[in-house]
PDB file of N, CA and C in Angstrom:
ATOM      1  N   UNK A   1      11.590  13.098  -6.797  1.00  0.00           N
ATOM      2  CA  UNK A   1      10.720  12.528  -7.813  1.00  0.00           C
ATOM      3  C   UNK A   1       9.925  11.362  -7.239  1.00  0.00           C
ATOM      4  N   UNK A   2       8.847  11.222  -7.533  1.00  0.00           N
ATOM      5  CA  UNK A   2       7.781   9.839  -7.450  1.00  0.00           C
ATOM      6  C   UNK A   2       8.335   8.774  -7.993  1.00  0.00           C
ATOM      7  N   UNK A   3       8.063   7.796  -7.780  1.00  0.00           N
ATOM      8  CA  UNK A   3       8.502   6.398  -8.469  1.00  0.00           C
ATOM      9  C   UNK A   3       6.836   6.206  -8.873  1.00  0.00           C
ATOM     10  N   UNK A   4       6.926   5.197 -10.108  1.00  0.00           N
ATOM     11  CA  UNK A   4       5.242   4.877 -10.738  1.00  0.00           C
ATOM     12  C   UNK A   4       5.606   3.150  -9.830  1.00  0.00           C
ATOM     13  N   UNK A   5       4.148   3.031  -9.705  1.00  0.00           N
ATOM     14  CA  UNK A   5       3.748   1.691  -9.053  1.00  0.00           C
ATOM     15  C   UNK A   5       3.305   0.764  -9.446  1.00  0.00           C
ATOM     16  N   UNK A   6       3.475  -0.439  -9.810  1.00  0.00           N
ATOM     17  CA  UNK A   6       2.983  -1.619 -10.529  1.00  0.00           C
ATOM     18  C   UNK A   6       2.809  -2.728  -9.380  1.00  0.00           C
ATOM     19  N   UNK A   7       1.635  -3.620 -10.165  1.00  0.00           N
ATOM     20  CA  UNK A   7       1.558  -5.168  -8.947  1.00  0.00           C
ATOM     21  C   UNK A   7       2.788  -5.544  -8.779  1.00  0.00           C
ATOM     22  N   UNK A   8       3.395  -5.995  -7.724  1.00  0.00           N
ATOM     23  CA  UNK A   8       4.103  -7.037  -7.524  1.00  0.00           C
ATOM     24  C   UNK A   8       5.289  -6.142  -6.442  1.00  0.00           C
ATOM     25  N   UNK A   9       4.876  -4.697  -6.758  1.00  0.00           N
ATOM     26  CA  UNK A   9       6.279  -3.683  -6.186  1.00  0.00           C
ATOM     27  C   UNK A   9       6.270  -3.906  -4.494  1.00  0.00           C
ATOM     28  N   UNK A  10       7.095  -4.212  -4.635  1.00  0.00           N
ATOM     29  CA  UNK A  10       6.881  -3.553  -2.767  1.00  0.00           C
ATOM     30  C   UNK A  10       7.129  -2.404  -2.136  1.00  0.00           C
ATOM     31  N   UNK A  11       6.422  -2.198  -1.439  1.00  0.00           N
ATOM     32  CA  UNK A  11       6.047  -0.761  -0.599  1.00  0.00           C
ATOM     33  C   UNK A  11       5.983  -0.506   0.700  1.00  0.00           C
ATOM     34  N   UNK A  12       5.997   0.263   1.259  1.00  0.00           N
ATOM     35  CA  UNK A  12       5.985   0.835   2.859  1.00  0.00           C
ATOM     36  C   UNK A  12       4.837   2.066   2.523  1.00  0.00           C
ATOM     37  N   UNK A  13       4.223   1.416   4.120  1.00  0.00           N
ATOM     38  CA  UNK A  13       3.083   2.729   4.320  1.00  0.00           C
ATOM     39  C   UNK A  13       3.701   2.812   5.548  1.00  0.00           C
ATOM     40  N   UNK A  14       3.220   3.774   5.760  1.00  0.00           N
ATOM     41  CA  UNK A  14       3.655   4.466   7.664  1.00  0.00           C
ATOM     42  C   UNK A  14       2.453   4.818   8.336  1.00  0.00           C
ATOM     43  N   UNK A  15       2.589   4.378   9.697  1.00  0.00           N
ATOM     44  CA  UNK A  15       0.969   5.045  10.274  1.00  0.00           C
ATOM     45  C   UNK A  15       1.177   6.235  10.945  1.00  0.00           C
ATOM     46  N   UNK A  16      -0.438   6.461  10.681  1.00  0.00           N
ATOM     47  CA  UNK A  16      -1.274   8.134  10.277  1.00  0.00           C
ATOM     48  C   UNK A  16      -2.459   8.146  10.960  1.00  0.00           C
ATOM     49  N   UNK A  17      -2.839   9.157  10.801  1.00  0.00           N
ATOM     50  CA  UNK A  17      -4.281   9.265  11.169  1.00  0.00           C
ATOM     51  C   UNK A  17      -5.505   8.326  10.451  1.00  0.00           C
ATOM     52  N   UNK A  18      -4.894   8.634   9.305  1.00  0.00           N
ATOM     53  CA  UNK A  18      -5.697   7.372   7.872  1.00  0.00           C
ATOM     54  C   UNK A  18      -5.438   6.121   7.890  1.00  0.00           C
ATOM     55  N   UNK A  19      -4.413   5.696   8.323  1.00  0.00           N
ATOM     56  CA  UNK A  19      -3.609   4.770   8.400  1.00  0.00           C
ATOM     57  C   UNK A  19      -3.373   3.711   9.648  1.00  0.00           C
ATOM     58  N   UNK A  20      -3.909   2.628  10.154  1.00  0.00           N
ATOM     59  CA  UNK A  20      -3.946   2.212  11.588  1.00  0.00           C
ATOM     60  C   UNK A  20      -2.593   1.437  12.256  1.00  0.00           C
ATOM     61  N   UNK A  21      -1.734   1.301  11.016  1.00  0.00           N
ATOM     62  CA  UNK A  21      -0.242   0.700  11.210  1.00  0.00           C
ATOM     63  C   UNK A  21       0.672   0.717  10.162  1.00  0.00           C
ATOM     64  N   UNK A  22       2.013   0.308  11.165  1.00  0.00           N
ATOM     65  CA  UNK A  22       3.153   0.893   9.897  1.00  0.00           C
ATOM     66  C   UNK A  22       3.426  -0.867   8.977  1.00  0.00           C
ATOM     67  N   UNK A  23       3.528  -0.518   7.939  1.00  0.00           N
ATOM     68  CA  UNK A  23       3.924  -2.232   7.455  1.00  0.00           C
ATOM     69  C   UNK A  23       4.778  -2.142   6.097  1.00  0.00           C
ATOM     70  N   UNK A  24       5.236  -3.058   5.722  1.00  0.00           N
ATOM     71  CA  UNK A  24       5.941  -3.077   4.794  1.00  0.00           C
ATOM     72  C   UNK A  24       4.862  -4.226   3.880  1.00  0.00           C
ATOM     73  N   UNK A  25       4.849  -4.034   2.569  1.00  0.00           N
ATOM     74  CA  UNK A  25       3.739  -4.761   1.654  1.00  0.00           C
ATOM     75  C   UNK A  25       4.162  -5.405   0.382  1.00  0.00           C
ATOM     76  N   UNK A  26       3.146  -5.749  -0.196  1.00  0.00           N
ATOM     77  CA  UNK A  26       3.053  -6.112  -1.665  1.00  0.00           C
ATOM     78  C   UNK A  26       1.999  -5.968  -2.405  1.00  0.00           C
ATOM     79  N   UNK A  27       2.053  -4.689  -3.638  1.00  0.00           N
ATOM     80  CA  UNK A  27       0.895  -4.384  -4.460  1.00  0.00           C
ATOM     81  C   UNK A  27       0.517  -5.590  -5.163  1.00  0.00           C
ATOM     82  N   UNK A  28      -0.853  -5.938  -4.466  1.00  0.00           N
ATOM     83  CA  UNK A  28      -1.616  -7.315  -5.083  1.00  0.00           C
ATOM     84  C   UNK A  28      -2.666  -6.666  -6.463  1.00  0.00           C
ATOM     85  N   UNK A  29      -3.572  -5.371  -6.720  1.00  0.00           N
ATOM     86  CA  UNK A  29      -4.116  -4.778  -7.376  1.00  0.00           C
ATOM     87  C   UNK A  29      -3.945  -3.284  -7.114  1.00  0.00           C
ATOM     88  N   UNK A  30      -4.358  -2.366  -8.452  1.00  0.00           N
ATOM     89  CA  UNK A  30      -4.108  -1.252  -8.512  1.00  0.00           C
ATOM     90  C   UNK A  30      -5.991  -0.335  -8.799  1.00  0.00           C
ATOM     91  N   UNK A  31      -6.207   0.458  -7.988  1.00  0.00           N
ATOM     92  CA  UNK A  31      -7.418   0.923  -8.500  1.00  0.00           C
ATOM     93  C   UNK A  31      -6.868   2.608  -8.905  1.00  0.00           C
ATOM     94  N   UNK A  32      -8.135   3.223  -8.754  1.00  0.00           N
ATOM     95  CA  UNK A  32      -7.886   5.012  -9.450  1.00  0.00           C
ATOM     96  C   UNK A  32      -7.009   5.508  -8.440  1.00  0.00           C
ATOM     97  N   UNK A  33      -7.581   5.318  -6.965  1.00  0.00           N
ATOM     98  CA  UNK A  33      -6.871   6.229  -5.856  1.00  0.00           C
ATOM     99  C   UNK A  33      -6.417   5.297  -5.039  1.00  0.00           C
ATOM    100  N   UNK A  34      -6.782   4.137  -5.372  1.00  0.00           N
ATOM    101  CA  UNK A  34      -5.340   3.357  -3.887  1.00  0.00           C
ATOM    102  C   UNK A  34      -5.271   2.322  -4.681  1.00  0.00           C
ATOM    103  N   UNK A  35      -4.102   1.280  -3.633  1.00  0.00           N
ATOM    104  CA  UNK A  35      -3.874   0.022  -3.683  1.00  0.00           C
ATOM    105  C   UNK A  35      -4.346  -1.160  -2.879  1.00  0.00           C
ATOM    106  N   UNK A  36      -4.885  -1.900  -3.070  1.00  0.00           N
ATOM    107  CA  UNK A  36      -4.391  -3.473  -2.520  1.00  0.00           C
ATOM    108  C   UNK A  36      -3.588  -4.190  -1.874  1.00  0.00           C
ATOM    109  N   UNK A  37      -3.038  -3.755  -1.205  1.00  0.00           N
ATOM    110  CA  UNK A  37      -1.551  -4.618  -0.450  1.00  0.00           C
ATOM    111  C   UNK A  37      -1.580  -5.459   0.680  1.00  0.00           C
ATOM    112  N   UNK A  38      -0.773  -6.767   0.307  1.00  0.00           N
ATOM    113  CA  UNK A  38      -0.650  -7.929   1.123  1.00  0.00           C
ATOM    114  C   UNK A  38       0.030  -6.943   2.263  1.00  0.00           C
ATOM    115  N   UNK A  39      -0.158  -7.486   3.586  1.00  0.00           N
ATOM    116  CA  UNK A  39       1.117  -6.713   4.660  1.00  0.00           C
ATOM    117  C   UNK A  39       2.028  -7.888   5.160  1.00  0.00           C
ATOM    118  N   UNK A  40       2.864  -7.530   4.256  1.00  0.00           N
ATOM    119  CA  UNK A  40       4.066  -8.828   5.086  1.00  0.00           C
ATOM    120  C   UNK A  40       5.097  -8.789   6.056  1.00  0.00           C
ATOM    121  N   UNK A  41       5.183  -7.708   6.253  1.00  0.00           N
ATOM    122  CA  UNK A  41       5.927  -7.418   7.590  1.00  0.00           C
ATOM    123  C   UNK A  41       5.683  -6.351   8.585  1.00  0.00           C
ATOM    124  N   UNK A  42       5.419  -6.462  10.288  1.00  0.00           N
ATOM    125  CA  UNK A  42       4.444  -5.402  10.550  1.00  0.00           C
ATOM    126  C   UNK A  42       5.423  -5.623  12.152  1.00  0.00           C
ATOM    127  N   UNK A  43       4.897  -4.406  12.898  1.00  0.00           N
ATOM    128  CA  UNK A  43       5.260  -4.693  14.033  1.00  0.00           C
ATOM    129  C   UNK A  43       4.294  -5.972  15.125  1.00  0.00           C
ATOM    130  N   UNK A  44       5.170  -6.298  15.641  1.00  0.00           N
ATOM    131  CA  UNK A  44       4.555  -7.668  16.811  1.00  0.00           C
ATOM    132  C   UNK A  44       3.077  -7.387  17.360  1.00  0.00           C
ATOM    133  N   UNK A  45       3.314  -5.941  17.929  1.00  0.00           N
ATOM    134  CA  UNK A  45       2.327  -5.169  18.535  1.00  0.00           C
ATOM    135  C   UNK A  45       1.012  -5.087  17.572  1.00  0.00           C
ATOM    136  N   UNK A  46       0.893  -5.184  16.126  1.00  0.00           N
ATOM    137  CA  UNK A  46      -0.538  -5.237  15.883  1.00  0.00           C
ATOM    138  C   UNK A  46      -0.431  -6.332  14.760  1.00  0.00           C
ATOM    139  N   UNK A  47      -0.212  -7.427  15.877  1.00  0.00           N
ATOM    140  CA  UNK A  47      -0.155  -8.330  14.680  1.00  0.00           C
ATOM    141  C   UNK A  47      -2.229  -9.016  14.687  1.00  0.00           C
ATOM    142  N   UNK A  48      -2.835  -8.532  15.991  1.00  0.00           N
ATOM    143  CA  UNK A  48      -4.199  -8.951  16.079  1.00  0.00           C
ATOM    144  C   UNK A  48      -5.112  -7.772  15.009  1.00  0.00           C
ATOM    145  N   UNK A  49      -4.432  -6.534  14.792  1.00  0.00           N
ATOM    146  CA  UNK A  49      -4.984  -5.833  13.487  1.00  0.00           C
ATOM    147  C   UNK A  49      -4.685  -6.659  12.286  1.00  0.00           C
ATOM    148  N   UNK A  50      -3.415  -7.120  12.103  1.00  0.00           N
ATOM    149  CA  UNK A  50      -3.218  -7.855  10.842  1.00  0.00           C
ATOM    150  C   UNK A  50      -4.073  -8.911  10.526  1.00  0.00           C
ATOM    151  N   UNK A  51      -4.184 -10.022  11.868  1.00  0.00           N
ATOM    152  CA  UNK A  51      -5.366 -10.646  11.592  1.00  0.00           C
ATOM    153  C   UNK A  51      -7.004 -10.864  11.304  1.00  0.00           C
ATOM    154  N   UNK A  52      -6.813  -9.231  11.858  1.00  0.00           N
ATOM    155  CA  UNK A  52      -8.743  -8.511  11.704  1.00  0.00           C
ATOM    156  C   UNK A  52      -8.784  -8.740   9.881  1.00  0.00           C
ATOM    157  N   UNK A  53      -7.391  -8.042   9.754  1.00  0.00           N
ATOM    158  CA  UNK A  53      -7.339  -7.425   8.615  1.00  0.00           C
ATOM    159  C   UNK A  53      -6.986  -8.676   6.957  1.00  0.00           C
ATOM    160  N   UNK A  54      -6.851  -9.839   7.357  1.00  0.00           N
ATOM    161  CA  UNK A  54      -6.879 -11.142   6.880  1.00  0.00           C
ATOM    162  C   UNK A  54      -5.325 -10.762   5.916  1.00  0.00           C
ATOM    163  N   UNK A  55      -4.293  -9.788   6.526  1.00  0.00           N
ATOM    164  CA  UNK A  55      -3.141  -9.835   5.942  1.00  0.00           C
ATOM    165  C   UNK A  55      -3.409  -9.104   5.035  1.00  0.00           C
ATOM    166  N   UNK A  56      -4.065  -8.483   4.330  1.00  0.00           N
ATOM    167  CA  UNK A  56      -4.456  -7.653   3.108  1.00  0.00           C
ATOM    168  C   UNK A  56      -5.209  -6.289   3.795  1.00  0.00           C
ATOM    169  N   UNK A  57      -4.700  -4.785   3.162  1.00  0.00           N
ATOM    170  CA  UNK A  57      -5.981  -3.946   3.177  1.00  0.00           C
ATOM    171  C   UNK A  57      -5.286  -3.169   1.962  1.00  0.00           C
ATOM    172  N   UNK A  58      -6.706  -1.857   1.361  1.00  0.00           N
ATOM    173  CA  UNK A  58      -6.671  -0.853   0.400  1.00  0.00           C
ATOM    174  C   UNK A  58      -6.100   0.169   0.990  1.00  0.00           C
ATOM    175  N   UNK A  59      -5.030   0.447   0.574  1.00  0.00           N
ATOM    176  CA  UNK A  59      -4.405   2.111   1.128  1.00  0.00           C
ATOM    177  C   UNK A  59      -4.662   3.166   0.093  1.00  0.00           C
ATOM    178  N   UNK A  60      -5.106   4.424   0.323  1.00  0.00           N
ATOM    179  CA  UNK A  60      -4.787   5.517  -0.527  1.00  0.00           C
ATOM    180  C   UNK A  60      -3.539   5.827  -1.246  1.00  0.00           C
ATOM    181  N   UNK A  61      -2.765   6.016  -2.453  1.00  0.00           N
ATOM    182  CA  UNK A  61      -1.819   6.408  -3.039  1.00  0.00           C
ATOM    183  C   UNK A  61      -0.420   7.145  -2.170  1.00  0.00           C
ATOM    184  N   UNK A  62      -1.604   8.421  -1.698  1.00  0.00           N
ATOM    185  CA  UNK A  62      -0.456   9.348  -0.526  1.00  0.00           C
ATOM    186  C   UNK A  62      -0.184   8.482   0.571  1.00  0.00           C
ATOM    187  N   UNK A  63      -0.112   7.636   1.123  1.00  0.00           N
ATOM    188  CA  UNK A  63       0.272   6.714   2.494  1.00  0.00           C
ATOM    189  C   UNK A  63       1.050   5.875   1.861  1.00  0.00           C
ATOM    190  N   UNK A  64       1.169   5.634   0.436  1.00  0.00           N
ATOM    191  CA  UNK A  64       2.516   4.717   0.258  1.00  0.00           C
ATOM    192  C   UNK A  64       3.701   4.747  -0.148  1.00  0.00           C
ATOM    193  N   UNK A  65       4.705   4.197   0.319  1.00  0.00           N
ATOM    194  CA  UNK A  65       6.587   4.838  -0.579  1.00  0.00           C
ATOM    195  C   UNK A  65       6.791   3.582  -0.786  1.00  0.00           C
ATOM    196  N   UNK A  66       7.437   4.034  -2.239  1.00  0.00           N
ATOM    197  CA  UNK A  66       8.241   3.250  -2.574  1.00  0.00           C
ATOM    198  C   UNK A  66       9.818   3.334  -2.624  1.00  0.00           C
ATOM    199  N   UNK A  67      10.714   2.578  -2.181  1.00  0.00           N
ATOM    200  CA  UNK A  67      12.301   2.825  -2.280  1.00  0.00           C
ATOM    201  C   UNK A  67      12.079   4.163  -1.376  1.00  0.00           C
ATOM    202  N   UNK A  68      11.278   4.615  -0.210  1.00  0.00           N
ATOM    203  CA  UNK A  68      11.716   5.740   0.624  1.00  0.00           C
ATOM    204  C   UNK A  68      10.962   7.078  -0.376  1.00  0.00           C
ATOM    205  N   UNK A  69      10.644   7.085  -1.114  1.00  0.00           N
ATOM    206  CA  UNK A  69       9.545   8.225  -2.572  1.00  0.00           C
ATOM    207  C   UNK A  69       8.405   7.979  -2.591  1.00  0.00           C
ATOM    208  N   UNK A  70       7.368   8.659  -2.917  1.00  0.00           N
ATOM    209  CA  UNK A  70       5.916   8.999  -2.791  1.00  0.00           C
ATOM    210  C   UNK A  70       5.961   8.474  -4.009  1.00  0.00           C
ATOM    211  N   UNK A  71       4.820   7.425  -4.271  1.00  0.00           N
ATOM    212  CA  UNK A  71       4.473   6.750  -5.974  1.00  0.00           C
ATOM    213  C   UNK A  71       3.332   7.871  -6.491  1.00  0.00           C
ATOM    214  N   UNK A  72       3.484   7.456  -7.746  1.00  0.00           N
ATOM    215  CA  UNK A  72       2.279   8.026  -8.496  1.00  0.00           C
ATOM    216  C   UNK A  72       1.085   7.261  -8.993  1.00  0.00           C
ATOM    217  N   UNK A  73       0.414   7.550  -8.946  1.00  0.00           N
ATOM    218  CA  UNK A  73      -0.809   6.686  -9.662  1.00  0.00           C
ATOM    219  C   UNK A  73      -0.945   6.346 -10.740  1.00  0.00           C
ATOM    220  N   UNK A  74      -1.505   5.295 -11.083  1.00  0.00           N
ATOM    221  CA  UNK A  74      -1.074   4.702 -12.640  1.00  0.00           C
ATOM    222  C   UNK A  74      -1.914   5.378 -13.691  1.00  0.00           C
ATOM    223  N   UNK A  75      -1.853   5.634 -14.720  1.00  0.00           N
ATOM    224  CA  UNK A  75      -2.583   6.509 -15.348  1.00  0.00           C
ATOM    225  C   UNK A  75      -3.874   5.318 -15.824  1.00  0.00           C
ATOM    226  N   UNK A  76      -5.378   5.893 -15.894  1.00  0.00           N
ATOM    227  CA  UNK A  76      -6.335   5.466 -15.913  1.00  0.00           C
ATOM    228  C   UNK A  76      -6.531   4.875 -17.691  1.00  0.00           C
ATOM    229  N   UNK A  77      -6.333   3.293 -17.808  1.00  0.00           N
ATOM    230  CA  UNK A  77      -6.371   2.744 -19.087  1.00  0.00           C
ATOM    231  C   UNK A  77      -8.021   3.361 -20.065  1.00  0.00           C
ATOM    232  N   UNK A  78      -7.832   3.640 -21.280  1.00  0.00           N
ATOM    233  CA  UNK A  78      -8.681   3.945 -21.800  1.00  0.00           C
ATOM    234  C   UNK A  78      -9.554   2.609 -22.546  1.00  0.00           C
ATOM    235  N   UNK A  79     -11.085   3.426 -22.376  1.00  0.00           N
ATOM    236  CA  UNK A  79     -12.085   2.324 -22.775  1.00  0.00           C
ATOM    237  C   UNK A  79     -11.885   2.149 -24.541  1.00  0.00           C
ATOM    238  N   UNK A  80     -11.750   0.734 -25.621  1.00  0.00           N
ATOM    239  CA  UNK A  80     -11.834   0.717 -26.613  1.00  0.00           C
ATOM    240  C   UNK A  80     -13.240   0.983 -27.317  1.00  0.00           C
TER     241      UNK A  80
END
């Protein structure tokens, strides 16, 4: 099963082809198809990407786990 994703969760992405490093995070905002995430823990080796990257980038949905599970996307709030 998916776990659903909210700000504040922490997450793991793994690197990919899409993906330029492995890090462990924190959902800072949520959009339709990705997230926002602080990277707070990363390997030594790209810690000069982390700094390109000002500690923050947007990942796509599929590149992130949560608790080791693929999240789901939050369902899209309706306009009043």
């Amino acid at each position: 099963m998916a776990e659903e994703i909210a700000v504040g969760d922490l997450v793991t992405v793994r690197k990919s082809a899409n993906v330029p490093l492995s890090f462990k995070g924190t959902v800072q905002k949520l959009y339709v198809n990705s997230a926002m995430l602080t990277i707070d823990s990363f390997d030594d080796a790209d810690a000069m990407l982390v700094e390109d990257l000002k500690g923050k980038t947007v990942i796509n949905y599929k590149h992130i786990l949560k608790g080791g599970k693929a999240v789901i996307p939050p369902k899209p709030e309706e306009k009043k």
